[in-house]
Protein backbone atom coordinates (compact mmCIF):
# COMPACT_ATOMS: atom_id res chain seq x y z
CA UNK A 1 -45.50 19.26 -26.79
CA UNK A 2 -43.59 19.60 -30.27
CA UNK A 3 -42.68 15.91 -31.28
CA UNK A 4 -39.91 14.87 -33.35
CA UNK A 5 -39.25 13.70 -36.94
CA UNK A 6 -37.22 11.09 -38.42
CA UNK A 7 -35.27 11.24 -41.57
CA UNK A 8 -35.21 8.19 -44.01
CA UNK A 9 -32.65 8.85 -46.85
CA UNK A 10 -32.12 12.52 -47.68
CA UNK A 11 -34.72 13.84 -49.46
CA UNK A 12 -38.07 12.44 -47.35
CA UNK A 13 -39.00 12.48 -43.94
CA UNK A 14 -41.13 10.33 -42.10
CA UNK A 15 -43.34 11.37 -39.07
CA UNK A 16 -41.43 9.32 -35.55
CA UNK A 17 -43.24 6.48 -35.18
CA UNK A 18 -44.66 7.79 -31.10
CA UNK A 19 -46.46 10.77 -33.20
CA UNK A 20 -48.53 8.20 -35.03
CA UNK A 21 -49.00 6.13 -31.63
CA UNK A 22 -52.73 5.78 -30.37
CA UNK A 23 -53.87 6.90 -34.76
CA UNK A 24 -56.50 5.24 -36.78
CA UNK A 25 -55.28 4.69 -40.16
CA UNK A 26 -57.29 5.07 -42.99
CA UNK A 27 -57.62 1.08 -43.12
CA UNK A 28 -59.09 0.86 -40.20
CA UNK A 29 -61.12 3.97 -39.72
CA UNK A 30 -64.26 3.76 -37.38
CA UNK A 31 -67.82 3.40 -38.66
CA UNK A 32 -70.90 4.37 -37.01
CA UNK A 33 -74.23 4.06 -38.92
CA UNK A 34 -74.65 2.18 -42.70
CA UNK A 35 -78.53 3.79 -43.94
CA UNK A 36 -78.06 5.08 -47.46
CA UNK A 37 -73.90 3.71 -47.40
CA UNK A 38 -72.34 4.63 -50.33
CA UNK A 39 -68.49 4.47 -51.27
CA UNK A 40 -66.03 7.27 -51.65
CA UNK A 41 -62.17 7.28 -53.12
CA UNK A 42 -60.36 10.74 -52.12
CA UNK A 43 -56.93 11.62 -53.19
CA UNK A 44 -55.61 14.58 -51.44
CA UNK A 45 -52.06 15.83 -53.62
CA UNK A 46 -50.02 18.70 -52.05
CA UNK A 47 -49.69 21.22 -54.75
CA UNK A 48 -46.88 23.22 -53.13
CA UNK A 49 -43.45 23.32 -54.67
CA UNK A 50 -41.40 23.05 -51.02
CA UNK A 51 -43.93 22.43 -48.31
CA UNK A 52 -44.23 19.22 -46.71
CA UNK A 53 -47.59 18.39 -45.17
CA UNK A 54 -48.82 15.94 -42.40
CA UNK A 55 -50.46 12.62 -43.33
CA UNK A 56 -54.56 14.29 -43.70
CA UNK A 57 -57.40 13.90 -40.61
CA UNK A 58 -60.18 13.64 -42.35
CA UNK A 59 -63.76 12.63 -41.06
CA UNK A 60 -67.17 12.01 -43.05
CA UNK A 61 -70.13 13.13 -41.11
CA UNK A 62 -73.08 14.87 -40.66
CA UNK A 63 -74.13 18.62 -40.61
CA UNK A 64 -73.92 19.07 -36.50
CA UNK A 65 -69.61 18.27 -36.94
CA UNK A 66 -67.79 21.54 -37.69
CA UNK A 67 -63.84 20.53 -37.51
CA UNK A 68 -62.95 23.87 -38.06
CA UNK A 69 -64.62 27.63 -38.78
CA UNK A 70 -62.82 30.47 -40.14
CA UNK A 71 -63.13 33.43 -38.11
CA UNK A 72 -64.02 30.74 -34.70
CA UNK A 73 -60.51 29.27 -32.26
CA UNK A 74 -59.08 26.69 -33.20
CA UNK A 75 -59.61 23.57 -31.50
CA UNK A 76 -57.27 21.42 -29.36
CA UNK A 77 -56.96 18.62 -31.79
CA UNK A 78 -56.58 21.35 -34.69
CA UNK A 79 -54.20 23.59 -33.08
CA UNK A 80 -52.27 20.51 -32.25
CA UNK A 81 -51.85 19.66 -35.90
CA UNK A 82 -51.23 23.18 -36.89
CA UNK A 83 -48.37 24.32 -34.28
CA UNK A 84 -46.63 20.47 -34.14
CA UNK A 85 -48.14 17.91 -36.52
CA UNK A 86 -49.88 16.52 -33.55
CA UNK A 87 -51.64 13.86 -36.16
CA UNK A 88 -53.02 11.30 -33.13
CA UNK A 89 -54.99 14.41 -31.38
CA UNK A 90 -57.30 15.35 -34.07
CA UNK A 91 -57.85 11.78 -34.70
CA UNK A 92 -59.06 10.93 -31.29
CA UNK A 93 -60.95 14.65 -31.17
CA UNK A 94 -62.50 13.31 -34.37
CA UNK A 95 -63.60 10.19 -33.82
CA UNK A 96 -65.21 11.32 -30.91
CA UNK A 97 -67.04 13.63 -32.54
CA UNK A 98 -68.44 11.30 -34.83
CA UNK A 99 -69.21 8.74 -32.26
CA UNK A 100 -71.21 11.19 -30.15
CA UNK A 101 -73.21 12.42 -33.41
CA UNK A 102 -74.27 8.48 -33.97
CA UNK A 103 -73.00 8.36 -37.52
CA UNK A 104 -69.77 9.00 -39.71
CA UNK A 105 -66.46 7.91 -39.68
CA UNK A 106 -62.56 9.11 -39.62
CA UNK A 107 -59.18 8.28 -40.17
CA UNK A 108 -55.57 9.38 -41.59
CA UNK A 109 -55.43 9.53 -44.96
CA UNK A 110 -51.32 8.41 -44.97
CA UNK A 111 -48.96 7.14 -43.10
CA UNK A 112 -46.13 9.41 -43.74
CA UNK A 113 -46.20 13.35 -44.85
CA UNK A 114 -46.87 14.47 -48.05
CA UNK A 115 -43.86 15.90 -49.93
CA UNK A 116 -44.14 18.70 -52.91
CA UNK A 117 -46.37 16.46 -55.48
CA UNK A 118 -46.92 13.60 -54.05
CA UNK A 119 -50.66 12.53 -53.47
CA UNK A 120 -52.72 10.42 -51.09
CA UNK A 121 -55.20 8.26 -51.94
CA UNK A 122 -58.29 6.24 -49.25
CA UNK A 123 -61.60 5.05 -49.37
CA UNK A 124 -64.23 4.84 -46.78
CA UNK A 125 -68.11 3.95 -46.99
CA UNK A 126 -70.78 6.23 -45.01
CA UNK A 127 -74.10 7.07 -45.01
CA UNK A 128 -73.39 10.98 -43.73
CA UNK A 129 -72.59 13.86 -46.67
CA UNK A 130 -69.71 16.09 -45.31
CA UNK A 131 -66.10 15.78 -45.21
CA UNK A 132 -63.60 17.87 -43.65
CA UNK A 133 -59.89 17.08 -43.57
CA UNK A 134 -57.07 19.34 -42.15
CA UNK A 135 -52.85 18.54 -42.63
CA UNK A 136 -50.20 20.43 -41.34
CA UNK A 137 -48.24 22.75 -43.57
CA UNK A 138 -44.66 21.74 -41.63
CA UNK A 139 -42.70 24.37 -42.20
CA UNK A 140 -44.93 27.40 -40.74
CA UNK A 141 -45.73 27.95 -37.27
CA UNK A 142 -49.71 27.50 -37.02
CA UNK A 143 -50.17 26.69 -40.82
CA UNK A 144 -52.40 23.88 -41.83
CA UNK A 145 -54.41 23.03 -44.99
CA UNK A 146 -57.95 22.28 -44.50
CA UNK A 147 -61.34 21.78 -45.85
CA UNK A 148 -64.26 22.46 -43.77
CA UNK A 149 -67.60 20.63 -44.10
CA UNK A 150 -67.67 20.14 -47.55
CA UNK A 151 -70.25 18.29 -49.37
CA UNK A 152 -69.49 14.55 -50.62
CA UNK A 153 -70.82 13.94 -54.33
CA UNK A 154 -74.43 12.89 -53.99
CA UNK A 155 -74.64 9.99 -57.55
CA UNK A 156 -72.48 6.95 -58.32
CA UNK A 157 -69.80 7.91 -60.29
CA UNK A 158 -69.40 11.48 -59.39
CA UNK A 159 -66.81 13.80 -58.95
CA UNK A 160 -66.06 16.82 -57.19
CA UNK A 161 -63.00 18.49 -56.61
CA UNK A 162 -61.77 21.00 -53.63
CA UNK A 163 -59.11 23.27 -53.06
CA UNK A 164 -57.13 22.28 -49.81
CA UNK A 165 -56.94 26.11 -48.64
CA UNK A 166 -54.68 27.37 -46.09
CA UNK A 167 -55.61 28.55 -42.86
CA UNK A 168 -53.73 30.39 -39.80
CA UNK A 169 -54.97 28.70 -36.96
CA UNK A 170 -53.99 32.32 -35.51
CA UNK A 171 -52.46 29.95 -32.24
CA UNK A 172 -48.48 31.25 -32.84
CA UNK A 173 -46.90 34.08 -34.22
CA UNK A 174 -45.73 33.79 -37.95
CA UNK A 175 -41.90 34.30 -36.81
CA UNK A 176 -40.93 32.40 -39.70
CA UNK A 177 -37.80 31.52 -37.48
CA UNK A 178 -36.91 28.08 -37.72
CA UNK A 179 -35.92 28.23 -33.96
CA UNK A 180 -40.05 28.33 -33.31
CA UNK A 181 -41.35 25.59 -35.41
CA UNK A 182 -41.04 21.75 -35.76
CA UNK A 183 -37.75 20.46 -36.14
CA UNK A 184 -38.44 18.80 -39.46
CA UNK A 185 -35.10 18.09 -41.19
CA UNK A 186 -36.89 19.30 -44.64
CA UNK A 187 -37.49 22.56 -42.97
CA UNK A 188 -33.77 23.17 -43.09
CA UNK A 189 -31.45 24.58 -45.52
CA UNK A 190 -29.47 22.12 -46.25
CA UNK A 191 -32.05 19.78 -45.95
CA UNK A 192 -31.20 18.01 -42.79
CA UNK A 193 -29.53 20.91 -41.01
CA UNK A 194 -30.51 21.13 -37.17
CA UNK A 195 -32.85 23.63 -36.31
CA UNK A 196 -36.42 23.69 -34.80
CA UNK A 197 -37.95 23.17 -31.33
CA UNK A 198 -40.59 20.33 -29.50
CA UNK A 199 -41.49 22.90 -27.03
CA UNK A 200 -44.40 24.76 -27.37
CA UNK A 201 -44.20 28.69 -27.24
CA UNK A 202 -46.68 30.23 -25.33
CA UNK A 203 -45.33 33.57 -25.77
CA UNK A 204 -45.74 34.04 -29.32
CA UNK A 205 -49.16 33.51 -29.27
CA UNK A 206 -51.27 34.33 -32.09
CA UNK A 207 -54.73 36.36 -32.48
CA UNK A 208 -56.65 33.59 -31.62
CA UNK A 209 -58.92 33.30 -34.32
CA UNK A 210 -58.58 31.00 -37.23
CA UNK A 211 -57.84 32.89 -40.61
CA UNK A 212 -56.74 32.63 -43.92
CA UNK A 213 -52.75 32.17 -44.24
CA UNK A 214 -50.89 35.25 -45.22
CA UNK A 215 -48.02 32.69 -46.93
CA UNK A 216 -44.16 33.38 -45.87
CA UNK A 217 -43.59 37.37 -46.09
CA UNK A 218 -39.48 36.62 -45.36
CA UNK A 219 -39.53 38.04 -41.91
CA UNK A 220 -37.61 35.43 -40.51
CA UNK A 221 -34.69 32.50 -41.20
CA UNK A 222 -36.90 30.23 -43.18
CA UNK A 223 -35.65 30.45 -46.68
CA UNK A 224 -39.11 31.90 -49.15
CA UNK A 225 -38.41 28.70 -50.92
CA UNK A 226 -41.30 27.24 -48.58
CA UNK A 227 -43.90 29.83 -49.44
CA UNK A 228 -46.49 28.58 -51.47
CA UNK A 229 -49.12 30.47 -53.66
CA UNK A 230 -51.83 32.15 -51.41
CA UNK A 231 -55.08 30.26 -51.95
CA UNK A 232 -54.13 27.11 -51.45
CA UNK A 233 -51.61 24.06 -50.54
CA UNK A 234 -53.49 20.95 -52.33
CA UNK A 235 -56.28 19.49 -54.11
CA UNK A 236 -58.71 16.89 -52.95
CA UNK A 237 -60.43 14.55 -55.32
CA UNK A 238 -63.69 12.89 -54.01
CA UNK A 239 -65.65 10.45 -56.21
CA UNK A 240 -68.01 7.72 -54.91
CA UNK A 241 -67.48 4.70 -55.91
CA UNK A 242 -70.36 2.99 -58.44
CA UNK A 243 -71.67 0.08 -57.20
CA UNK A 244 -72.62 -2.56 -59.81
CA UNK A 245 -76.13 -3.12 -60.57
CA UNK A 246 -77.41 -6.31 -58.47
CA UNK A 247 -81.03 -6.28 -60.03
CA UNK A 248 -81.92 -8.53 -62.46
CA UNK A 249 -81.58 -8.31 -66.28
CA UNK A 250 -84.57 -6.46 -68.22
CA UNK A 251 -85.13 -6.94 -71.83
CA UNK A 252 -86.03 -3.63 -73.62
CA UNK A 253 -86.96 -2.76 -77.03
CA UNK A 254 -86.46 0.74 -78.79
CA UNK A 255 -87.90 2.66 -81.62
CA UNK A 256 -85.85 5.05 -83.36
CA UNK A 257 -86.90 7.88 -85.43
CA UNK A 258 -85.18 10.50 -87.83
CA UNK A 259 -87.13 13.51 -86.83
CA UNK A 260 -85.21 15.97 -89.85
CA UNK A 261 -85.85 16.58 -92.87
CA UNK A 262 -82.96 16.48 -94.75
CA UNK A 263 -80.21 14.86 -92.25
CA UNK A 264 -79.16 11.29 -92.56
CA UNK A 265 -77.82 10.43 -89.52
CA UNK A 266 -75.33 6.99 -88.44
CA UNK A 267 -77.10 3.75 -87.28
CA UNK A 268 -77.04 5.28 -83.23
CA UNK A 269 -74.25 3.98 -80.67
CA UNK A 270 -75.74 2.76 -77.40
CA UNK A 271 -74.90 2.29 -74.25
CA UNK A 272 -77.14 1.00 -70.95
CA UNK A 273 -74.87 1.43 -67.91
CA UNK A 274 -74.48 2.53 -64.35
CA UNK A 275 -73.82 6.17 -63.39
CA UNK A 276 -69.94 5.31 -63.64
CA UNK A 277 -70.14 5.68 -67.00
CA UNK A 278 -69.74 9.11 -69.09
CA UNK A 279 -70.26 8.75 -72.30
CA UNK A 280 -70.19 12.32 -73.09
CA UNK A 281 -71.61 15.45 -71.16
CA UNK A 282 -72.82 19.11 -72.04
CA UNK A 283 -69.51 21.51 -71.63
CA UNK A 284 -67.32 18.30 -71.52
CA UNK A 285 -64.17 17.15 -73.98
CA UNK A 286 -65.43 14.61 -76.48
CA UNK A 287 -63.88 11.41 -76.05
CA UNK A 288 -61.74 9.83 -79.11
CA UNK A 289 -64.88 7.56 -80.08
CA UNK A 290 -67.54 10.30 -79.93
CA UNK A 291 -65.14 12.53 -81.84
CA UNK A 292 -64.69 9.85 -84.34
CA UNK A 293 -68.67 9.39 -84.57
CA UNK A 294 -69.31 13.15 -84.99
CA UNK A 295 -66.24 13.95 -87.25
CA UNK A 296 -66.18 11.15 -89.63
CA UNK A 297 -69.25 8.51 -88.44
CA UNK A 298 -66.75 6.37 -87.00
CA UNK A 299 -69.21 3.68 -85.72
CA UNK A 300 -66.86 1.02 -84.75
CA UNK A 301 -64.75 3.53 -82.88
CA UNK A 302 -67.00 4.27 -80.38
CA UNK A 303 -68.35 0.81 -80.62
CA UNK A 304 -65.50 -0.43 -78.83
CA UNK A 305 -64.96 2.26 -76.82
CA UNK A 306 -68.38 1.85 -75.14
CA UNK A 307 -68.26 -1.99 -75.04
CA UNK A 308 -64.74 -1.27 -72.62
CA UNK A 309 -66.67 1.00 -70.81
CA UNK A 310 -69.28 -1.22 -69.64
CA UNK A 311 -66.98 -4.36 -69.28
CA UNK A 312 -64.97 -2.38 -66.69
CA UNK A 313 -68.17 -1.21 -64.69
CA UNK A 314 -69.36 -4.50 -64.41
CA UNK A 315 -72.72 -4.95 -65.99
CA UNK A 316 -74.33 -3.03 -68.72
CA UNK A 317 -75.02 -3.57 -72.91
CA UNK A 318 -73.39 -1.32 -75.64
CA UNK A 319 -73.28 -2.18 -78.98
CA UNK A 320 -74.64 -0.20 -82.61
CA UNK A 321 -78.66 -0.20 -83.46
CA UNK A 322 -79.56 -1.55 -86.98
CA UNK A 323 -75.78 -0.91 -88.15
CA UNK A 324 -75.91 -3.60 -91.00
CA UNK A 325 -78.90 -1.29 -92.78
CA UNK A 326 -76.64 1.83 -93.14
CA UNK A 327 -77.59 5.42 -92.01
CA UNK A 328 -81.06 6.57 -91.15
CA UNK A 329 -82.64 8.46 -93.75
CA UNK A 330 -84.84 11.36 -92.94
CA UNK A 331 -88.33 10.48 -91.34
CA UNK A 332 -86.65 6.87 -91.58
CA UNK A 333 -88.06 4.80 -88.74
CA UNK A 334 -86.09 1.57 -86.96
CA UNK A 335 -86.23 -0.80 -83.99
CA UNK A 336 -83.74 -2.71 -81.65
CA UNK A 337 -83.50 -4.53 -78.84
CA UNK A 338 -80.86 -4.91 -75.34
CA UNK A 339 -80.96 -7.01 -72.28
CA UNK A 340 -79.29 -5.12 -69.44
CA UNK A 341 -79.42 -5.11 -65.56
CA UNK A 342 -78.15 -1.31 -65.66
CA UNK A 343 -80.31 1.69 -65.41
CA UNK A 344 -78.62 4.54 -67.25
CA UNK A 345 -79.21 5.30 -71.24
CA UNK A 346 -76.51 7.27 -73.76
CA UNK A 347 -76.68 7.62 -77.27
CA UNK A 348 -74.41 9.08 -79.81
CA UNK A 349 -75.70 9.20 -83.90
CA UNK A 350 -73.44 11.64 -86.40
CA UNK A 351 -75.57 14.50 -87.92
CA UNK A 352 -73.87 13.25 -91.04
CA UNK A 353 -73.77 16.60 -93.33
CA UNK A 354 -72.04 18.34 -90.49
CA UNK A 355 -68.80 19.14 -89.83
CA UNK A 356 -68.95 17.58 -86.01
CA UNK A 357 -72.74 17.56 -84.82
CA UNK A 358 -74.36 14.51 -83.86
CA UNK A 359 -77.68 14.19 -81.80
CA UNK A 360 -77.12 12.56 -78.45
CA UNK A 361 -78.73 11.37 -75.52
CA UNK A 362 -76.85 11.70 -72.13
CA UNK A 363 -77.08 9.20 -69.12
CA UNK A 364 -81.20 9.24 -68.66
CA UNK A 365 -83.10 6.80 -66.69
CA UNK A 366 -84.22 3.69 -68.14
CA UNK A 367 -88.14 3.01 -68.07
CA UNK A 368 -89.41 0.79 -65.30
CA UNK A 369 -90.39 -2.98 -66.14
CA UNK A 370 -93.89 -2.69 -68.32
CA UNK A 371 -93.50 1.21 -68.66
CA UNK A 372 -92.40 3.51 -71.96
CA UNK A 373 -90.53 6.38 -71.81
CA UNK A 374 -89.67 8.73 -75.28
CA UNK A 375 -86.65 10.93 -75.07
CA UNK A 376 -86.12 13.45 -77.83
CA UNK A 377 -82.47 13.98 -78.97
CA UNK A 378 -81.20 17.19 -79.34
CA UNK A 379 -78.09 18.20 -82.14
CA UNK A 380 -75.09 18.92 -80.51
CA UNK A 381 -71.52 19.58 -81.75
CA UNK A 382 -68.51 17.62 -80.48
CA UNK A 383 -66.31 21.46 -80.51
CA UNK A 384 -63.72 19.06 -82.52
CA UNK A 385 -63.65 20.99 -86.01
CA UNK A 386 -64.79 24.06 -87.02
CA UNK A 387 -68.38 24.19 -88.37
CA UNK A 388 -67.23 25.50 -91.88
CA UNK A 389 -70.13 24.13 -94.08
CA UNK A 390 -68.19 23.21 -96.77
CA UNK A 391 -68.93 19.86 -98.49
CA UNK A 392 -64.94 19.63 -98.47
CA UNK A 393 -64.74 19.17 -95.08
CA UNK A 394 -67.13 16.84 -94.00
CA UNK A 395 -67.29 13.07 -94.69
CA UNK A 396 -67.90 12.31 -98.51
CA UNK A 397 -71.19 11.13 -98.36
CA UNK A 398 -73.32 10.79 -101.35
CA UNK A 399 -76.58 12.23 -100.03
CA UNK A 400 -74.60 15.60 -99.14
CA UNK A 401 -74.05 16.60 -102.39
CA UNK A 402 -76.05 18.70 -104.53
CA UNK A 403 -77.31 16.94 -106.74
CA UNK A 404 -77.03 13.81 -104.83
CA UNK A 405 -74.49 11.70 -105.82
CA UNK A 406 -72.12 14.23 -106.80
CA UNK A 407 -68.57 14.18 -105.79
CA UNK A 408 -67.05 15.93 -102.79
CA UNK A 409 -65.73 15.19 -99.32
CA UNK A 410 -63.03 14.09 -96.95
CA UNK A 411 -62.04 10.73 -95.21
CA UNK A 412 -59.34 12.73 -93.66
CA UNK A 413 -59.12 14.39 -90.34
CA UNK A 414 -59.10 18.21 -90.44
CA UNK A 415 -56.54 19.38 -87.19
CA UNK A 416 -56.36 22.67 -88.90
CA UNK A 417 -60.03 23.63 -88.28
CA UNK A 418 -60.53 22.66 -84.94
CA UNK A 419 -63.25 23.58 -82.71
CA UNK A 420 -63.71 25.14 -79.41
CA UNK A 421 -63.03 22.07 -77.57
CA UNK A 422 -66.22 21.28 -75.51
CA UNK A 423 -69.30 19.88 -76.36
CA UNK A 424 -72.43 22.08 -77.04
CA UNK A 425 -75.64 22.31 -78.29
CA UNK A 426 -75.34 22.97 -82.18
CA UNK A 427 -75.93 26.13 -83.49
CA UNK A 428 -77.79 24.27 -87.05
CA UNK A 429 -76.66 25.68 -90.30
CA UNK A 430 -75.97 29.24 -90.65
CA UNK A 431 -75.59 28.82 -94.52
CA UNK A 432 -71.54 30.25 -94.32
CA UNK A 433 -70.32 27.45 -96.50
CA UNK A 434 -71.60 25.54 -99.84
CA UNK A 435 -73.46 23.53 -98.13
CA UNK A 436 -77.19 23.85 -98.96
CA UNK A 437 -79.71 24.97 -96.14
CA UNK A 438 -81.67 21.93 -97.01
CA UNK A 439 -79.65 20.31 -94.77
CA UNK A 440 -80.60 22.29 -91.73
CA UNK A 441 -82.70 21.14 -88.69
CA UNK A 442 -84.91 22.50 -85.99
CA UNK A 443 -85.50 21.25 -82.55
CA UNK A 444 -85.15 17.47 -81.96
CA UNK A 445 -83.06 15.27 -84.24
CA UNK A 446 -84.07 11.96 -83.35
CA UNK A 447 -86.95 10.45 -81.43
CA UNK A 448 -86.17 7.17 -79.27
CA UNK A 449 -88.55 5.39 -77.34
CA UNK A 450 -87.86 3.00 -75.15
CA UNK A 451 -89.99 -0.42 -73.54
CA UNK A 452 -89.09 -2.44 -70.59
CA UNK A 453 -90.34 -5.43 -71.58
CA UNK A 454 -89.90 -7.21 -67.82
C-alpha cells in the first residue's frame, strides 16, 4: 500500500511520520560482528535539479548480501521503496539480511527526503567491505537510486566516491501520470496541488526485471521538469574515518642527502602522521604550502600548513629539517631528529633552480623500532607554473646564476605561466630557457634514511 506524505511549509515535504514507523535510523543502526572495525562517514547528495528522493537504506556487509542486481526482480523491500517510498520495508529486509550473514550493519541515512541539492551525511563502524544503499526517486513510478555492493575504502583516511545510478525496478509501468504514483505534494505542479494515489496498481505492471531508468520521455501529466540526466540521481561520498595512533611515541633520527649535482635544494618539510593526512599525491592539486615550497621555497608556508595538519589528526610531528643552515648544497649531507607515535612519512624540498619541481616523498611507512629504512626521492613538479627555464622566472637565488652570484630572478608569483595543474613526475631540464644544463638531474634527488631508535 502507497502511504502518504506530509507537507511542512511550501517548498519541503516530509515523509508521514507511520512510513518511518518500525525504521532504524542511522543513530541507531544494528551491529553484528567488530573483527577488523573500522569507521566510515558517507554523504549521499541528490544531484537532480527537481527530484525529491527518500531518506537512503543503506547496509554494510559482506560479499553473500546482494540488495539489488540489474537484470535480477526486484525484491519486496526494494520494490516497496521504488513504487511507494516504503522506507521501513527495506530496512527490516535489510537488517535481516545482515543478521542472518553474522556480520554488518544497516540503517536510514535521513530522516526526511532529500530535496534537489541537499545532502545526507552518517557514520557507522563495521568490520564487512560492501555497501549498498537504494532511495526512492518520488516522482516516477518504480524509480529508485541505488548502489549495489560497492566496495568501502580499504586505508584510514580514504576516499572513494560513487555515482547513485538510477534503476527501473521494472515493477510499474512508466505512465508518468501523476494519477499512478505517490501523492507527494512536490510531485505537483503547483507544488502542493492534489494528485497521486496510495493504492498500488497491479495492472500496470512492469517487465519484471530491474534495469537502468530510461528518465521521463513526457508521455504522461508529470511536467519534464522532474527528469533528471540519465546516468544518475546523486553522489555518495565514503571515507573511513582515521583513527588516532594509540601506540607509543618512537624517537627517530634521519639522514638526508643531496643526491644532484648541481641542484641546491630547501632545508626538507616533514611530516610523520596517520593515513588522514595528504600532504600531496601523484596526479593531485598542490596544496597552497607545497605550491609555495616548489614555486618560491616558501618553507614557513608549508611549515604551518603541516603543523595544522597533524594538530587536527591528533598525533603526529611536522616541522623543517636543519632550516637554520640554509639550503642543501649538492652532495651536501645532514641529520635530524622527531619523536612521533604516527606511522606515515611525507616530505616536500624545492628543486630550487626550477620553475616548480621539488623532490618529495609521499605517505611511506615508518621503519619499525631498531630497524632502517632508505627511501629515495624522486623530482616532481607541483603543475603550478610553467617550466620555462628562464632564470627570470624562478626564485633569485645566487647559486642559479651563471656565474654564480650574478643577478637575476623573481620573488614574485608568476599567474601568467601557470602549469597543468596536477602534480607529476618532472620532466628535468630540457635546456628551452637560459638556464644552464648544469642544473639538470637524473634519477633520485635526495636520499633519506630513516632510524627508529625505540
Amino acid at each position: 500500500m502507497r502511504k502518504t506524505f506530509a507537507m511542512i511549509g511550501a517548498a519541503i515535504a516530509l515523509i508521514a511520520a507511520s512510513l518511518f514507523s518500525g525504521f532504524t535510523t542511522a543513530a541507531s543502526a544494528s551491529y553484528n560482528g567488530n573483527d577488523g572495525e573500522a569507521t566510515y562517514e558517507v554523504t549521499i547528495t541528490n544531484t537532480t535539479k527537481g527530484q525529491y528522493l527518500t531518506p537512503p537504506n543503506w547496509a554494510a556487509h559482506d560479499s553473500s548480501v546482494r540488495v539489488f542486481r540489474q537484470g535480477r526482480a526486484a525484491s519486496p523491500g526494494v520494490e516497496a521503496v521504488a513504487e511507494r517510498g516504503g522506507v521501513p520495508i527495506l530496512a527490516a529486509e535489510l537488517q535481516g539480511a545482515v543478521d542472518d550473514s553474522g556480520k554488518g550493519i544497516s540503517g536510514v541515512g535521513a530522516d526526511a527526503p532529500l530535496a534537489p541539492g541537499e545532502s545526507a551525511t552518517f557514520q557507522f563502524s563495521t568490520s564487512e567491505r560492501r555497501f549498498s544503499t537504494v532511495s526512492m526517486i518520488i516522482c516516477t513510478n518504480d524509480g529508485f537510486g541505488g548502489i549495489d555492493s560497492a566496495w568501502l575504502p580499504s586505508r584510514d583516511g580514504q576516499t572513494w566516491y560513487y555515482r547513485l545510478r538510477d534503476y527501473d525496478a521494472g515493477t510499474e509501468l512508466n505512465t508518468e501520470n501523476r494519477a499512478d504514483i505517490v501523492p507527494a505534494p512536490f510531485c505537483s505542479t503547483p507544488v502542493g496541488a492534489e494528485g497521486g494515489t496510495d493504492q498500488d496498481q497491479p495492472e500496470i505492471d512492469g517487465f519484471g526485471r530491474i534495469n537502468r531508468h530510461p528518465t521521463l520521455k513526457g508521455v504522461g501529466d508529470l511536467p519534464l521538469s522532474f527528469d533528471w540526466r540519465r546516468g544518475s540521481v546523486g553522489t555518495v561520498k565514503v571515507t573511513r574515518v582515521a583513527q588516532p595512533s594509540t601506540d607509543e611515541p618512537s624517537n627517530y633520527s634521519v639522514a638526508i642527502e643531496n643526491l644532484t649535482s648541481g641542484q641546491y635544494l630547501t632545508p626538507p618539510n616533514y611530516a610523520a602522521h596517520s593515513r588522514a593526512v595528504d600532504v600531496w599525491s601523484l596526479g593531485g592539486s598542490a596544496s597552497p604550502g607545497v605550491e609555495a615550497v616548489a614555486e618560491r621555497g616558501g618553507v614557513p608556508i608549508l611549515a604551518a600548513e603541516l603543523k595544522t595538519a597533524v594538530d587536527d589528526a591528533g598525533l603526529g610531528s611536522s616541522g623543517v629539517a636543519t632550516g637554520e643552515a640554509g639550503p642543501l648544497a649538492p652532495g651536501e649531507k645532514r641529520s635530524f631528529d622527531f619523536t612521533s607515535n604516527e606511522r606515515q612519512l611525507s616530505i616536500v624540498s624545492m628543486i630550487i633552480c626550477t620553475n616548480d619541481g621539488f623532490a618529495g616523498l609521499d605517505s611511506k611507512t615508518l621503519p619499525k623500532s631498531g630497524k632502517s629504512k632508505t627511501y629515495y626521492l624522486r623530482g616532481y613538479d607541483a603543475g603550478t607554473e610553467l617550466n620555462t627555464e628562464n632564470r627570470a622566472d624562478i626564485v633569485p637565488a645566487p647559486f642559479c646564476s651563471t656565474p654564480v652570484g650574478a643577478e637575476g630572478g623573481t620573488d614574485q608569483d608568476q599567474p601568467e605561466i601557470d602549469g597543468f595543474g596536477r602534480i607529476n613526475r618532472h620532466p628535468t631540464l630540457k635546456g628551452v630557457g637560459d638556464l644552464p644544463l648544469s642544473f639538470d638531474w637524473r634519477g633520485p634527488v635526495m636520499k633519506v634514511t630513516v632510524t627508529n631508535n625505540g
